[in-house]
N, C-alpha and C. Protein backbone atom coordinates (compact mmCIF):
# COMPACT_ATOMS: atom_id res chain seq x y z
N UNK A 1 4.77 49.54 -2.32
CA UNK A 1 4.44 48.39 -3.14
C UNK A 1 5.45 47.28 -2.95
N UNK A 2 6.63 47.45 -2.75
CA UNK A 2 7.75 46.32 -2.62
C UNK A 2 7.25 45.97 -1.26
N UNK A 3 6.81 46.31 0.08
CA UNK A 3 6.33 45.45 1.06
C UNK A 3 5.59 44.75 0.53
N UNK A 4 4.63 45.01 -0.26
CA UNK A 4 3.48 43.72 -0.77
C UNK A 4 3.85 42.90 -0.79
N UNK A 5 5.02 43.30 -1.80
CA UNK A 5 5.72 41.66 -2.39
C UNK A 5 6.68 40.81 -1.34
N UNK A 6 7.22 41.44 -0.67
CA UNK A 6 8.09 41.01 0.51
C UNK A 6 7.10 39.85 0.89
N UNK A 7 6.42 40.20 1.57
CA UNK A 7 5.01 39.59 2.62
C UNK A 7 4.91 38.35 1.47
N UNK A 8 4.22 38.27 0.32
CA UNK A 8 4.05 37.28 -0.18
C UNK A 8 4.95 36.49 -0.60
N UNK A 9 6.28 36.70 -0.57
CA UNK A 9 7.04 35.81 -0.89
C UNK A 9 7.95 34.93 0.30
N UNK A 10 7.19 35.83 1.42
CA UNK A 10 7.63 34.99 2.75
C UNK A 10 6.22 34.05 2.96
N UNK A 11 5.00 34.32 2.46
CA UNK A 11 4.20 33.21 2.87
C UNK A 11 4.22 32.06 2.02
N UNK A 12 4.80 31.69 0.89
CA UNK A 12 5.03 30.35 0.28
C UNK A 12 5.77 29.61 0.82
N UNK A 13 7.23 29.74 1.03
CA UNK A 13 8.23 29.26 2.33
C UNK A 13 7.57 29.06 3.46
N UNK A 14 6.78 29.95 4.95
CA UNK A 14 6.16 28.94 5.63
C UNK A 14 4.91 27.77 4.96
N UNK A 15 4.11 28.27 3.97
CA UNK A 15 3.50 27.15 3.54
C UNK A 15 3.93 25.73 2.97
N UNK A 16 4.90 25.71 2.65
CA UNK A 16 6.10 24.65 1.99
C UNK A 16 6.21 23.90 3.65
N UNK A 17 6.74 24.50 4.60
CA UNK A 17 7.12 23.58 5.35
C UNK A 17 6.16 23.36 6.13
N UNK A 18 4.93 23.68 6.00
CA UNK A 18 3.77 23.46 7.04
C UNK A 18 3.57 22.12 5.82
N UNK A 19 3.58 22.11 4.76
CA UNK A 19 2.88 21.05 3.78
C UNK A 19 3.79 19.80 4.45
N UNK A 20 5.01 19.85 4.08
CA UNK A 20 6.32 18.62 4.57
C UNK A 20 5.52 18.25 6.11
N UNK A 21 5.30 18.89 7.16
CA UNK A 21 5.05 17.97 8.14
C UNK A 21 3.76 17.57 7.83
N UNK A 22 2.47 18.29 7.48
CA UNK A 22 1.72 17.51 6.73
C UNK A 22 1.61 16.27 6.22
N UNK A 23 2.30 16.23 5.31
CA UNK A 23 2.49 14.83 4.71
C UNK A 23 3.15 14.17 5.81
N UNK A 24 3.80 14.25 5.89
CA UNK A 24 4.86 12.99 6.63
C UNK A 24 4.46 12.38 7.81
N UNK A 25 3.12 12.76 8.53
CA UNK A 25 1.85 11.99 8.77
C UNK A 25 1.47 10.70 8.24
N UNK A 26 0.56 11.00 7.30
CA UNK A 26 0.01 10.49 6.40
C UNK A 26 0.78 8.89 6.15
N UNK A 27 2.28 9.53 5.73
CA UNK A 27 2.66 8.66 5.05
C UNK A 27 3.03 7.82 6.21
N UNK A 28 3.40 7.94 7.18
CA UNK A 28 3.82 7.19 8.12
C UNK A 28 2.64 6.01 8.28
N UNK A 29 1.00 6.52 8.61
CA UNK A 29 -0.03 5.58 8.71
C UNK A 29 -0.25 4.82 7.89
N UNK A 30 0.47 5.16 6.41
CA UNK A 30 0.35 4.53 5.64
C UNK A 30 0.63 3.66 5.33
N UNK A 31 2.74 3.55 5.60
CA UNK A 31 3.39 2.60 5.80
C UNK A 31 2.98 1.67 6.65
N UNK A 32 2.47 1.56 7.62
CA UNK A 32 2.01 1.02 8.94
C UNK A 32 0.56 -0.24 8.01
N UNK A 33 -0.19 0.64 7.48
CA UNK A 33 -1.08 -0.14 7.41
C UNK A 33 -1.19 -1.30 6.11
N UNK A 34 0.33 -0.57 4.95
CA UNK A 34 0.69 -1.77 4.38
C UNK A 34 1.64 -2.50 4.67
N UNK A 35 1.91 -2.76 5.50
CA UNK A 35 2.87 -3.56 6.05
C UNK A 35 2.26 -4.73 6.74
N UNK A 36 0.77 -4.76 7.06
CA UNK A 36 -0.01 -5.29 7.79
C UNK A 36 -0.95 -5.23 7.60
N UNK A 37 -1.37 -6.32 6.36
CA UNK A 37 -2.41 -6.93 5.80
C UNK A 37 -3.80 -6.88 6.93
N UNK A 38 -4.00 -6.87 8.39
CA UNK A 38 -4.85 -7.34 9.00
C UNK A 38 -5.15 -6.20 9.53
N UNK A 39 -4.75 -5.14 9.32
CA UNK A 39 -5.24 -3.59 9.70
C UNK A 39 -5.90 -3.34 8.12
N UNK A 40 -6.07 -3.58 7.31
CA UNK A 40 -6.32 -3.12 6.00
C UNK A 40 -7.94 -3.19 6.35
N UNK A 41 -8.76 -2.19 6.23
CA UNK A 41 -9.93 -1.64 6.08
C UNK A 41 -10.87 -2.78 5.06
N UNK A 42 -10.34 -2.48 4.10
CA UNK A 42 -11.00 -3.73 2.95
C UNK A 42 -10.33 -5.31 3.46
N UNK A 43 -9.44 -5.88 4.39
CA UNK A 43 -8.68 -6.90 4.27
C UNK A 43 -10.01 -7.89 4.32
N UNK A 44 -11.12 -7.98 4.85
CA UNK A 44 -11.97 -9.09 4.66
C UNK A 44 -13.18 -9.08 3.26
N UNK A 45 -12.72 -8.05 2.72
CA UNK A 45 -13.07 -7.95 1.11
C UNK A 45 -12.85 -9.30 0.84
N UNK A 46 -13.60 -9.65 -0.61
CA UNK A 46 -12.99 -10.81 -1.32
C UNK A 46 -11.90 -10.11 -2.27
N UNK A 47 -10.76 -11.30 -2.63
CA UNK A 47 -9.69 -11.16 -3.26
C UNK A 47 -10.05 -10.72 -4.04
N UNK A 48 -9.11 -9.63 -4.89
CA UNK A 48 -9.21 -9.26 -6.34
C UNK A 48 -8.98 -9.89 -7.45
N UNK A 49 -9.55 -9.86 -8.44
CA UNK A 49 -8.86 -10.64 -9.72
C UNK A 49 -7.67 -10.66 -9.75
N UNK A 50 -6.87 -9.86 -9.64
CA UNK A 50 -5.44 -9.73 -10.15
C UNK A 50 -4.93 -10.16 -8.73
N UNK A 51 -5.36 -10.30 -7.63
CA UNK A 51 -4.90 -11.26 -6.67
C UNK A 51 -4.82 -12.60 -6.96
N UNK A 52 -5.84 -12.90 -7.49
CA UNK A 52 -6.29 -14.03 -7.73
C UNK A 52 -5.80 -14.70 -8.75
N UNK A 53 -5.31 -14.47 -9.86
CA UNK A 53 -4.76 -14.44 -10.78
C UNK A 53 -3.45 -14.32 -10.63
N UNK A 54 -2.45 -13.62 -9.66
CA UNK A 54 -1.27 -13.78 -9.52
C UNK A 54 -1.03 -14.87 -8.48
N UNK A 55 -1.81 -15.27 -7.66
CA UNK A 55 -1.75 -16.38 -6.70
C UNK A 55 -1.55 -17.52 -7.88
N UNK A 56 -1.89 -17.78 -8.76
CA UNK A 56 -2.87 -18.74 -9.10
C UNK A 56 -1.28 -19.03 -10.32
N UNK A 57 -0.61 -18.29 -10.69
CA UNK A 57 0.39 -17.91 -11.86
C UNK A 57 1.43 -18.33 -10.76
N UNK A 58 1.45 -17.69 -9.41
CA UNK A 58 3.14 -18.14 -8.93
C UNK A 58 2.78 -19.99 -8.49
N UNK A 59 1.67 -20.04 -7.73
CA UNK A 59 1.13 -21.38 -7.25
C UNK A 59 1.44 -22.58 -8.50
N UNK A 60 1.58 -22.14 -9.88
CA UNK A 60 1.69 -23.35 -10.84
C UNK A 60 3.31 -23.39 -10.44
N UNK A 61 3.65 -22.25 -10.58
CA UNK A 61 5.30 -21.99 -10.76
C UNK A 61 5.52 -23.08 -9.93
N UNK A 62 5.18 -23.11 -8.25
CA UNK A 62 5.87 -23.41 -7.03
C UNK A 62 5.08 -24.74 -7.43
N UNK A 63 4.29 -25.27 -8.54
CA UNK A 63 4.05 -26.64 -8.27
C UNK A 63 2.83 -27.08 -7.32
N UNK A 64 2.20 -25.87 -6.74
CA UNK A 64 1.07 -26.23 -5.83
C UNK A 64 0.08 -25.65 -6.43
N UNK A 65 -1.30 -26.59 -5.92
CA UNK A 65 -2.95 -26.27 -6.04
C UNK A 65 -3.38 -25.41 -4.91
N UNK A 66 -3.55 -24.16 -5.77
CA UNK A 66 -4.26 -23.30 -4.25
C UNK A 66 -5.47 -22.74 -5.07
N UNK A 67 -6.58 -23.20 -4.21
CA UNK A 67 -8.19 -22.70 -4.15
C UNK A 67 -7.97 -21.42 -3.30
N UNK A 68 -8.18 -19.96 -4.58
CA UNK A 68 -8.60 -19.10 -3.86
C UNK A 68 -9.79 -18.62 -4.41
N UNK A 69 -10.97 -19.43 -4.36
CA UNK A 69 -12.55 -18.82 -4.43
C UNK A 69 -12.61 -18.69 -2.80
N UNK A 70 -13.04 -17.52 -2.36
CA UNK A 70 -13.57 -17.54 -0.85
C UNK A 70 -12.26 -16.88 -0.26
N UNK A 71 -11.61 -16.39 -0.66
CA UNK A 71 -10.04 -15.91 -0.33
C UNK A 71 -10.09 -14.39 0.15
N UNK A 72 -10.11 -14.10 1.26
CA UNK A 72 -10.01 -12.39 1.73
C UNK A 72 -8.48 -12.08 0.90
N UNK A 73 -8.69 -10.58 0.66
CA UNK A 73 -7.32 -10.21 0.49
C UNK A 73 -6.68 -10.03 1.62
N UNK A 74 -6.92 -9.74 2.59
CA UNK A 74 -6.00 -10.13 3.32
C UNK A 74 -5.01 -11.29 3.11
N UNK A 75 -6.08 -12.43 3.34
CA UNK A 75 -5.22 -14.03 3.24
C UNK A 75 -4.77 -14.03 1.65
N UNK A 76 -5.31 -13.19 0.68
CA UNK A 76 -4.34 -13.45 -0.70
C UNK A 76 -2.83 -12.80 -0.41
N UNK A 77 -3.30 -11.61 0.32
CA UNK A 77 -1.73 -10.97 0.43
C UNK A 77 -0.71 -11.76 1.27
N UNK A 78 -1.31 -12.53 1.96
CA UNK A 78 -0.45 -13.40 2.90
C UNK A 78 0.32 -14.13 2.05
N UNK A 79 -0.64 -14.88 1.27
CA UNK A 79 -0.53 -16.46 0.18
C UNK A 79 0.52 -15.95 -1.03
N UNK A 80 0.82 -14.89 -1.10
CA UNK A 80 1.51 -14.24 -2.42
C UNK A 80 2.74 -13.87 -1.38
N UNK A 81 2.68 -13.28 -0.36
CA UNK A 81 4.00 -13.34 0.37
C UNK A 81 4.63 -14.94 0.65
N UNK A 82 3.64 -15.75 0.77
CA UNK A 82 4.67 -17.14 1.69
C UNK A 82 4.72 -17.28 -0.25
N UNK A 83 4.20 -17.11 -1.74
CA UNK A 83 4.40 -18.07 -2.79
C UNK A 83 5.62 -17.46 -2.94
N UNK A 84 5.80 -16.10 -2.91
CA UNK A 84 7.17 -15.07 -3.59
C UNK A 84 8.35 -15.79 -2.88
N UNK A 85 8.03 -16.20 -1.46
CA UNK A 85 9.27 -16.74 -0.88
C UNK A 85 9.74 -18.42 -1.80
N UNK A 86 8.49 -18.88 -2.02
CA UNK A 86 8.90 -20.25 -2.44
C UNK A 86 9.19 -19.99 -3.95
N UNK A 87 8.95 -18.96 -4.55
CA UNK A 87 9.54 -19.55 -6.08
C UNK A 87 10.35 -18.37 -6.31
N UNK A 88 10.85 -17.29 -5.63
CA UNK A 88 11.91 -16.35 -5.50
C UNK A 88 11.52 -15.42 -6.50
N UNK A 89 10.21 -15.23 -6.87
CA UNK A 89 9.72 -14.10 -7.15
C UNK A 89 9.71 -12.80 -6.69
């Protein structure tokens, strides 16, 4: 009966490290594809509200009129990166 247990308590340990390279896949494509608005699957979606709405909140800040009806998220995520630079958000 103590082999039983032997055996199973060596298969959680290889499963643990089969999971770690697992992931660390994943996350890599992941990083990759937010980093770069123009690989984004949805990027020619229309903007989200809360895109739209935070464009629209830093754009008073920085003093500028930005029309985003018709706005991909892509180009919102752009427009919120160049506003963060101008009002140091």
């Amino acid at each position: 009966m103590g082999d039983g247990g032997n055996s199973n308590a060596a298969a959680p340990a290889s499963n643990t490290s089969n999971t770690a390279s697992t992931t660390t896949d994943p996350a890599k494509k992941s990083d990759e594809t937010l980093q770069h608005p123009e690989n984004w699957t949805t990027g020619g979606d229309s903007a989200t509200g809360k895109q739209a709405g935070y464009i629209k909140a830093m754009a008073s800040r920085a003093g500028e009129d930005v029309n985003v009806e018709g706005m991909t998220k892509t180009e919102a995520s752009e427009k919120i990166g160049e506003l963060k630079k101008e009002t140091g958000m």
